[in-house]
N, C-alpha and C. Protein backbone atom coordinates (compact mmCIF):
# COMPACT_ATOMS: atom_id res chain seq x y z
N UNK A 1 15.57 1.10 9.32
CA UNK A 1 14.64 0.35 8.50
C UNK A 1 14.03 1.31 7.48
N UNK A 2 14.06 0.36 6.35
CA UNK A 2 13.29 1.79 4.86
C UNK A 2 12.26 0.86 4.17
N UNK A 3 11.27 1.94 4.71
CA UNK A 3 9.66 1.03 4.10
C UNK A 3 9.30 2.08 2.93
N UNK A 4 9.03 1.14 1.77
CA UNK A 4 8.46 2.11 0.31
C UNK A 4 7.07 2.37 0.63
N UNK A 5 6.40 3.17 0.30
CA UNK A 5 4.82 2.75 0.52
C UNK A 5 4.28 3.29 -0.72
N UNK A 6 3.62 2.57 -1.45
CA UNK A 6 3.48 2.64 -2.78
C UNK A 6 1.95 2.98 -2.95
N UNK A 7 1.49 3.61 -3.64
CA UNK A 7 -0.04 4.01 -3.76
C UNK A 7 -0.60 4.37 -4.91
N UNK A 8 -1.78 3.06 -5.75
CA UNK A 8 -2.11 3.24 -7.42
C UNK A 8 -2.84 3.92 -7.92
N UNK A 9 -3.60 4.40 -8.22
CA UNK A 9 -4.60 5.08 -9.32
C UNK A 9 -5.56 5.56 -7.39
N UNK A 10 -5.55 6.94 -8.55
CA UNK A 10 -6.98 7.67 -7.39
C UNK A 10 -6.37 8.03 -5.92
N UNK A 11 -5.34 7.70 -5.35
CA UNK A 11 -5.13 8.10 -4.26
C UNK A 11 -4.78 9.28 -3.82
N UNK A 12 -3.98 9.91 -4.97
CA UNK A 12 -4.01 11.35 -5.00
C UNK A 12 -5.41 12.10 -4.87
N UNK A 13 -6.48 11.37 -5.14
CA UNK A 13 -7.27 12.21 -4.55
C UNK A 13 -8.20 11.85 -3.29
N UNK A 14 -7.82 11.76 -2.77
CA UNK A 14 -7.93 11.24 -1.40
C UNK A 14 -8.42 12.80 -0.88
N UNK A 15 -9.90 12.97 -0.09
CA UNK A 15 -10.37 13.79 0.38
C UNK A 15 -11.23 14.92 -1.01
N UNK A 16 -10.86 14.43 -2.05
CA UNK A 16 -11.56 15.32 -2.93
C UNK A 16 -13.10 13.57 -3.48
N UNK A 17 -12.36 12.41 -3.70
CA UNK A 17 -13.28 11.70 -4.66
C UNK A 17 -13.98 10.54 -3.35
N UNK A 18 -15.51 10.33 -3.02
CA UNK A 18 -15.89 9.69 -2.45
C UNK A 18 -16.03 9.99 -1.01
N UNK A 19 -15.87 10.82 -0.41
CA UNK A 19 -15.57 11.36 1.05
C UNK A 19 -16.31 10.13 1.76
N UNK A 20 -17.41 9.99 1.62
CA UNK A 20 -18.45 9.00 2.44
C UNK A 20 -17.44 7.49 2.54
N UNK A 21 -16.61 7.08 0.98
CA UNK A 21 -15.85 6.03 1.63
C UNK A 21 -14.57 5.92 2.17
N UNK A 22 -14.02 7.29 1.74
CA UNK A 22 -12.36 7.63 1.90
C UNK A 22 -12.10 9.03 2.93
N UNK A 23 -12.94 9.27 3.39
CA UNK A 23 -13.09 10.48 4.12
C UNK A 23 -12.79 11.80 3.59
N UNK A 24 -12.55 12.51 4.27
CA UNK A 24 -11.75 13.73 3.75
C UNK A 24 -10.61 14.84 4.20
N UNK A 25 -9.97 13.08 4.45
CA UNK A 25 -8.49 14.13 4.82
C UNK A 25 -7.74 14.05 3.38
N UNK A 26 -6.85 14.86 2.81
CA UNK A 26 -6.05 14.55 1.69
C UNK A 26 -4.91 13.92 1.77
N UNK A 27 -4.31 13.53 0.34
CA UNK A 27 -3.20 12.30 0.15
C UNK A 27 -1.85 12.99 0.77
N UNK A 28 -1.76 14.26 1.45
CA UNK A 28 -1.10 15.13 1.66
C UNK A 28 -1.08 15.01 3.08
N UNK A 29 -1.85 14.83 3.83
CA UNK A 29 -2.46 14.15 5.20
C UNK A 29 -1.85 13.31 5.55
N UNK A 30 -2.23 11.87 4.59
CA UNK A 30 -2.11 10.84 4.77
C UNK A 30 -0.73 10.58 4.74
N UNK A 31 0.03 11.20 3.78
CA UNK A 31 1.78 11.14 3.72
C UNK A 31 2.55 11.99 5.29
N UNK A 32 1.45 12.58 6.23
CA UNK A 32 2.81 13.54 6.84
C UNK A 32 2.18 12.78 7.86
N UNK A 33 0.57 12.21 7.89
CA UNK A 33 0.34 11.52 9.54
C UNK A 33 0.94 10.29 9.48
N UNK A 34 1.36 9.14 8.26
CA UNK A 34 2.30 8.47 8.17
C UNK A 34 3.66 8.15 8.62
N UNK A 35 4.45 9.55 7.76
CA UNK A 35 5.06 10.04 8.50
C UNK A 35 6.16 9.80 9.88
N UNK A 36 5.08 10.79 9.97
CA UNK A 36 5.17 11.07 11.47
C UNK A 36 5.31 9.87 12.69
N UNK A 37 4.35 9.15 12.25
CA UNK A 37 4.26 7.41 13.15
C UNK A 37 5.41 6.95 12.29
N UNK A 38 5.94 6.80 11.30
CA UNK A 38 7.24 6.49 10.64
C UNK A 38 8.21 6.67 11.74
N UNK A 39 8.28 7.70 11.92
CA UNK A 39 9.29 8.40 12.61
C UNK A 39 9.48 8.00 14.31
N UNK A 40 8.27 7.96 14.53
CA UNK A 40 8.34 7.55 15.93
C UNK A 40 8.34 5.71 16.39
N UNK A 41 8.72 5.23 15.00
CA UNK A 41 8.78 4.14 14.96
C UNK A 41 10.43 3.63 14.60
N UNK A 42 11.17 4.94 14.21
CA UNK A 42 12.60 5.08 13.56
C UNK A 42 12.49 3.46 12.20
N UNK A 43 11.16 4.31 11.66
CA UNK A 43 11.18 3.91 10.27
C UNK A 43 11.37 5.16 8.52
N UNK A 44 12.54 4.83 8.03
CA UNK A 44 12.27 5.63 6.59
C UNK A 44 10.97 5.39 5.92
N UNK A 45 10.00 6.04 5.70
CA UNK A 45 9.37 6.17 4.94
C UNK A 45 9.14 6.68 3.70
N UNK A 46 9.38 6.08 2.29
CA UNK A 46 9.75 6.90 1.01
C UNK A 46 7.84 6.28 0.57
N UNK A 47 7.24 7.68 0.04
CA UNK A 47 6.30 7.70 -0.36
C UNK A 47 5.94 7.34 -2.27
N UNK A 48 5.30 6.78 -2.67
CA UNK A 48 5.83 7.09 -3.86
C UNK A 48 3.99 6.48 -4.82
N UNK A 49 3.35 7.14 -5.23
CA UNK A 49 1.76 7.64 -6.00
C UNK A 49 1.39 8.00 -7.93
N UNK A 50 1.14 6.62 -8.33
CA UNK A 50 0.80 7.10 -9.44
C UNK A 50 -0.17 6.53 -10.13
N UNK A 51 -0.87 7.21 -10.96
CA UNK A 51 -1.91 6.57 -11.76
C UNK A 51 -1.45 5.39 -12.67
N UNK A 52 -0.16 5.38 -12.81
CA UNK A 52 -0.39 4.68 -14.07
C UNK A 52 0.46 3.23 -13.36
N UNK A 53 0.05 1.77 -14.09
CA UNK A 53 0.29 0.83 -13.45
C UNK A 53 1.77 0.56 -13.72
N UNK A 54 2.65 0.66 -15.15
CA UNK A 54 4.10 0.27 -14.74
C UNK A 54 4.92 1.18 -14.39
N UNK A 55 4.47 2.10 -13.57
CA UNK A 55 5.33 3.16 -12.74
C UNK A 55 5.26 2.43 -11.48
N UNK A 56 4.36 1.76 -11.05
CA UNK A 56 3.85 1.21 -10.15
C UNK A 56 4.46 0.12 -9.74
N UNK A 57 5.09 -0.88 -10.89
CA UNK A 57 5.82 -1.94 -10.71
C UNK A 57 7.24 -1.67 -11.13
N UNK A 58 7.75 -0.56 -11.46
CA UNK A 58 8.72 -0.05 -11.62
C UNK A 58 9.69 0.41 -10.60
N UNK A 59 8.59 1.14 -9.14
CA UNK A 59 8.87 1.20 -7.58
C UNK A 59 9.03 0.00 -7.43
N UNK A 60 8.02 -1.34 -7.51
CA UNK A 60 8.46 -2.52 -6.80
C UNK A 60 9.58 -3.42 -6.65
N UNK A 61 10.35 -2.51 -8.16
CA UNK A 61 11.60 -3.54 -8.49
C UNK A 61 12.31 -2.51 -7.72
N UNK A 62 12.13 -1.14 -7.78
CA UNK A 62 13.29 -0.19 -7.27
C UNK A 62 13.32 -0.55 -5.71
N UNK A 63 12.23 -1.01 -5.33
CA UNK A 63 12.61 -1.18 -3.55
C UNK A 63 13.04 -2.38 -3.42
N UNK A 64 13.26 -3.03 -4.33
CA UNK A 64 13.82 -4.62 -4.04
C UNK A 64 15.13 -4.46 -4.72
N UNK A 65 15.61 -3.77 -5.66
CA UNK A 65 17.02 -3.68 -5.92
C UNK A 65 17.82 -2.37 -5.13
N UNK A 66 17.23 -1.83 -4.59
CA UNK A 66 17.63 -1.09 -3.93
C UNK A 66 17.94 -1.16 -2.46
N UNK A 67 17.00 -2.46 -1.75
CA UNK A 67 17.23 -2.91 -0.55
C UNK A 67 16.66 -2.30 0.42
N UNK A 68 14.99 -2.25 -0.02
CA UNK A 68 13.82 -1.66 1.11
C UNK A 68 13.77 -3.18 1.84
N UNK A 69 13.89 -2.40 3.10
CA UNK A 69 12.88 -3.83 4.15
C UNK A 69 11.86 -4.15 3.63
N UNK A 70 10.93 -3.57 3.59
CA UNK A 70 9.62 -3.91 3.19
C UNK A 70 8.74 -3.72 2.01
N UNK A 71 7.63 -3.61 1.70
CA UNK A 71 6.65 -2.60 1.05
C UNK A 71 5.25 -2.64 0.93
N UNK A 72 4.79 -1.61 1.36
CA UNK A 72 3.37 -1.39 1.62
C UNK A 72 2.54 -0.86 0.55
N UNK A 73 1.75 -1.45 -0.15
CA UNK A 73 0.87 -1.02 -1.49
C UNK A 73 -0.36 -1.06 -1.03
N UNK A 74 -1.08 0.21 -1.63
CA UNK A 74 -2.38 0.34 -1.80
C UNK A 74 -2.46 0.67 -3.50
N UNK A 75 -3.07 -0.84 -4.19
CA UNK A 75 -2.87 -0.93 -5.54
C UNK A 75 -4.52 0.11 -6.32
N UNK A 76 -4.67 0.21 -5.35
CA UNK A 76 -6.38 0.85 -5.70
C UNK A 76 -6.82 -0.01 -6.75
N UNK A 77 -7.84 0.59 -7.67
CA UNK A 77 -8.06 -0.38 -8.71
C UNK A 77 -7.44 -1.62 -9.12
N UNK A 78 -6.49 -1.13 -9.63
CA UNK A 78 -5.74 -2.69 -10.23
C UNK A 78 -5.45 -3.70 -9.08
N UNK A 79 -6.04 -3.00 -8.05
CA UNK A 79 -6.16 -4.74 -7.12
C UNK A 79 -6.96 -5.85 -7.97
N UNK A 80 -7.85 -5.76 -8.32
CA UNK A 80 -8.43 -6.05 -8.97
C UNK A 80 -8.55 -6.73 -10.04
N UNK A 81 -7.23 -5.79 -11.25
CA UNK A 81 -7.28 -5.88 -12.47
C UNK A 81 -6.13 -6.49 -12.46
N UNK A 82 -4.88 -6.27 -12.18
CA UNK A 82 -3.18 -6.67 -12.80
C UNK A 82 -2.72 -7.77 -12.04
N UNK A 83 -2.78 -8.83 -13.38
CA UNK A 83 -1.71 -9.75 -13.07
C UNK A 83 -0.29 -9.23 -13.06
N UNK A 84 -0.17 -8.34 -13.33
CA UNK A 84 1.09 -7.48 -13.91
C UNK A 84 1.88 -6.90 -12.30
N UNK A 85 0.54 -6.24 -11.79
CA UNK A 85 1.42 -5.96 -10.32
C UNK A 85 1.39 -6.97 -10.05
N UNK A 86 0.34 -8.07 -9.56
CA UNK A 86 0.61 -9.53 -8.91
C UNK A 86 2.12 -9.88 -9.06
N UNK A 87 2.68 -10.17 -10.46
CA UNK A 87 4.06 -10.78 -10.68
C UNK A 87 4.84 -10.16 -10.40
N UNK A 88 4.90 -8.95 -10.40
CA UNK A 88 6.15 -8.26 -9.52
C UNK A 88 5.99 -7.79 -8.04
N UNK A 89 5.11 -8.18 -7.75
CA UNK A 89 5.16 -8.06 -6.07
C UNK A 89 5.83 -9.44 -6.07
N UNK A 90 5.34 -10.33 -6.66
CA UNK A 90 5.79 -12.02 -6.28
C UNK A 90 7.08 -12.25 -6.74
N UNK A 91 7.39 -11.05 -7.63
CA UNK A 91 8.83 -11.33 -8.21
C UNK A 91 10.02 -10.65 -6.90
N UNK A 92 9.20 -10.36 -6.11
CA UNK A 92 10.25 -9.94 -5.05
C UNK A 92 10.76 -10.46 -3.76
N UNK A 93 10.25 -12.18 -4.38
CA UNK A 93 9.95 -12.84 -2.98
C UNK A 93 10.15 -13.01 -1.94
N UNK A 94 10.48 -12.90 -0.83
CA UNK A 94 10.05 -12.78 0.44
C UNK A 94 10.21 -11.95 1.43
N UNK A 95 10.57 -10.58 0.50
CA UNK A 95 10.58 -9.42 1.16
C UNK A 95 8.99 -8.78 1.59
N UNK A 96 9.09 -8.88 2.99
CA UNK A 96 7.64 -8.40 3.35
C UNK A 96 6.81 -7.36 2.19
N UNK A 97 5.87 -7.69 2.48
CA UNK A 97 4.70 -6.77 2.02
C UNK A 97 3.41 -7.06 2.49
N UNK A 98 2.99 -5.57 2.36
CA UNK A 98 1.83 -5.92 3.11
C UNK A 98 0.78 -4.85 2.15
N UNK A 99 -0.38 -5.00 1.83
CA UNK A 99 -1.56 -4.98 0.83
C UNK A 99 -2.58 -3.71 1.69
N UNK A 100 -2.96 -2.81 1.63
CA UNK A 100 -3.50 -1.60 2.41
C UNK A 100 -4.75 -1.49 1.39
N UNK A 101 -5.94 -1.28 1.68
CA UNK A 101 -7.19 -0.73 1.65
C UNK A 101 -7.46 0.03 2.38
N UNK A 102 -7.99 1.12 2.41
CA UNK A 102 -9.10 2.54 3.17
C UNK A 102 -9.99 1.81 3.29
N UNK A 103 -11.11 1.76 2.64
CA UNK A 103 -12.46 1.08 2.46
C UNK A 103 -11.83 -0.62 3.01
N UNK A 104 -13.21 -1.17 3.24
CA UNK A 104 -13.52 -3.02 3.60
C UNK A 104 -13.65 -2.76 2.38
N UNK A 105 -12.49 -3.64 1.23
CA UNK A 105 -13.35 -4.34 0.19
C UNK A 105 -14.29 -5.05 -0.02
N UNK A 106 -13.89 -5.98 0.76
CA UNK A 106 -15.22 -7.63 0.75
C UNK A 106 -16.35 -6.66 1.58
N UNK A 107 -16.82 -5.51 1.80
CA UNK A 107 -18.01 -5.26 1.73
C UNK A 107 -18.57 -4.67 0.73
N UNK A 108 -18.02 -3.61 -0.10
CA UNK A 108 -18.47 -3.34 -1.69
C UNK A 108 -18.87 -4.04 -2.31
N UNK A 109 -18.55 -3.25 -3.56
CA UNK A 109 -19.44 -3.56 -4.58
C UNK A 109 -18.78 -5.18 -4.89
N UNK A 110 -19.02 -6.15 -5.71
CA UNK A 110 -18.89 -7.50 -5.53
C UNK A 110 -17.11 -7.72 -6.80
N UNK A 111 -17.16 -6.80 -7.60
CA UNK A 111 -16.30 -6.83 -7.99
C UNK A 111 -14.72 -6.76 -7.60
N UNK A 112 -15.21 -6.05 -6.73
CA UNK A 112 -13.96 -5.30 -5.97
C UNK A 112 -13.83 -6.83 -3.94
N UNK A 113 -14.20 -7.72 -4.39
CA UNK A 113 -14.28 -8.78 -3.38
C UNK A 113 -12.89 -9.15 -3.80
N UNK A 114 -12.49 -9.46 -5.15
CA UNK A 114 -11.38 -10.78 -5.36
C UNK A 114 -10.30 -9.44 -5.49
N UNK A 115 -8.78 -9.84 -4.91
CA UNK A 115 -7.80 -9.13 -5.00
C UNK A 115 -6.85 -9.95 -5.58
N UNK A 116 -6.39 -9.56 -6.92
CA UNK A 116 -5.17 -10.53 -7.99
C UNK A 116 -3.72 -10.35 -6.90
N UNK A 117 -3.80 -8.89 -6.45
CA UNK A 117 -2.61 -8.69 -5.79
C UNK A 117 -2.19 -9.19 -4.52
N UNK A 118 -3.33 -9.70 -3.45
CA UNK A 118 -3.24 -9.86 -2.02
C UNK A 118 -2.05 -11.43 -2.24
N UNK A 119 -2.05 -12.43 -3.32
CA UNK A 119 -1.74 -13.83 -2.85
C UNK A 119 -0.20 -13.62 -2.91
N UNK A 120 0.17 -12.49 -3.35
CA UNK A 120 1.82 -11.99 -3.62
C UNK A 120 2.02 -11.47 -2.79
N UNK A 121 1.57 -10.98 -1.65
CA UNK A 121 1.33 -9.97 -0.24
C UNK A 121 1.74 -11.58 0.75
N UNK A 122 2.55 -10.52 1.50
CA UNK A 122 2.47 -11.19 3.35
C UNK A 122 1.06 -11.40 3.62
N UNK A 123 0.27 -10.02 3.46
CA UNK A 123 -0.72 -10.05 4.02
C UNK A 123 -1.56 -9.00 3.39
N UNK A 124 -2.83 -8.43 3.83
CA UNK A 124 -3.51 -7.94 3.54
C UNK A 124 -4.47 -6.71 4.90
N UNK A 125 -4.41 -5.49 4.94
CA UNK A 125 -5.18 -4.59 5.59
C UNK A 125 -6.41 -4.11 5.35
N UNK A 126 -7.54 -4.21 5.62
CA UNK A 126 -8.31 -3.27 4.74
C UNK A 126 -9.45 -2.85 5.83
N UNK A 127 -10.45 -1.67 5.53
CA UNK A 127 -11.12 -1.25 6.12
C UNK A 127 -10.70 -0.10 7.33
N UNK A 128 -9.49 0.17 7.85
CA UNK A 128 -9.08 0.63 8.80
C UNK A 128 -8.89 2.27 8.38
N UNK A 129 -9.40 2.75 7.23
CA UNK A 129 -8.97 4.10 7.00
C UNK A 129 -7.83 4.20 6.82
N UNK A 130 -7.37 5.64 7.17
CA UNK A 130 -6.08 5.63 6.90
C UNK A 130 -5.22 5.62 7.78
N UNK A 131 -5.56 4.69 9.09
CA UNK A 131 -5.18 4.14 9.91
C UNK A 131 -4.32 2.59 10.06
N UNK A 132 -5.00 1.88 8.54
CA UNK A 132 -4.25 1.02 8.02
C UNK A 132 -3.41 0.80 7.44
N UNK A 133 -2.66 1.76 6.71
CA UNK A 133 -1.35 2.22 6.68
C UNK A 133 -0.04 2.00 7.67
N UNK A 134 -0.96 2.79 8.79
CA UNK A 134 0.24 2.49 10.26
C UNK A 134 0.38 1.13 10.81
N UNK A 135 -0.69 0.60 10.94
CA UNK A 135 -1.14 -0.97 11.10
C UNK A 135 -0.05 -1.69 9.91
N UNK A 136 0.10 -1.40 9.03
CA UNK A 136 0.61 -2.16 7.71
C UNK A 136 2.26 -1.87 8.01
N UNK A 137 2.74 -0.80 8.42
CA UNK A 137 3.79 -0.51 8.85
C UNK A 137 4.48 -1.02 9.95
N UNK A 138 3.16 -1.72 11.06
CA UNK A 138 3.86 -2.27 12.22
C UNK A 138 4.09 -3.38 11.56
N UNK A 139 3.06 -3.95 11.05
CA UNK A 139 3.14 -5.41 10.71
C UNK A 139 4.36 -5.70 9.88
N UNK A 140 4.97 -4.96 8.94
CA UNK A 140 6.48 -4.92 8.15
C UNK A 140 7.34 -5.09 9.33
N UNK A 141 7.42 -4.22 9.77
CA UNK A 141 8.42 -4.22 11.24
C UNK A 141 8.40 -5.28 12.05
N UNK A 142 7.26 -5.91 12.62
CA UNK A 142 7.43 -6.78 12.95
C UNK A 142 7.88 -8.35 12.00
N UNK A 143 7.63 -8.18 10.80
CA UNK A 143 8.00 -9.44 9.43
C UNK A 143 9.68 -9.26 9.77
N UNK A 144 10.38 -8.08 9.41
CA UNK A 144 11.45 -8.08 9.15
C UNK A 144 12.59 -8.20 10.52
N UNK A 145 11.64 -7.90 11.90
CA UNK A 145 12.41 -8.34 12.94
C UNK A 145 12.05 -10.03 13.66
N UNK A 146 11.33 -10.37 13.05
CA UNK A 146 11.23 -11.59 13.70
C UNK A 146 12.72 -12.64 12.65
């Protein structure tokens, strides 16, 4: 099984921006403790992090023409903002996905409540740290074996 896990604006700094909401392990962390539960799950994990948004939907087509089981996004900001990721997550239809937050959105700030991207998602994770990741990974695994 080959899960993409895709990650938007700011995650690279993971452990340097916000510690109080994102802690402070780094995006470097988060890719090898991934990983690692990847592995012991005899899942591929291809990592793939960028600021900018059509690099972002550029992975989404590459794991769908390429023939990922799944894919796991943490859209950071442009959860928010892009109809743009919305349509190409939805343009990949019904290949699992599943939607990852660090932080509870719907407890922030009020802006950050509505997600454009979650209704193109299987589903949605949030609040679990970066523990929701692995959570987001079972839940693929289990989409694509049922």
């Amino acid at each position: 099984m080959k899960i993409m896990i895709i990650n938007g604006p700011n995650l690279n700094f993971l452990g340097i921006r916000e510690k109080e909401i994102y802690g402070v392990m780094d995006y470097n962390y988060l890719v090898d403790m991934v990983g690692e539960e990847a592995k012991l799950r005899d899942i591929e994990a291809v990592f793939f992090q960028s600021n900018h948004e059509g690099d972002l939907i550029d992975k989404i087509q590459e794991a769908y023409l390429s023939k990922y089981d799944g894919i796991i996004i943490n859209p950071g900001g442009f959860t928010h903002t892009s109809v743009a990721l919305h349509d190409a997550l939805a343009s990949v239809g019904d290949m699992p996905k599943v939607e990852v937050h660090i932080s509870n959105i719907s407890g922030r700030e009020a802006f950050r409540h509505e997600s454009l991207t979650a209704p193109a998602c299987s589903g949605q994770i949030a609040g679990f740290g970066l523990k929701g990741y692995v959570y987001a990974m079972d839940a693929v695994k289990d989409m694509v074996l049922l």
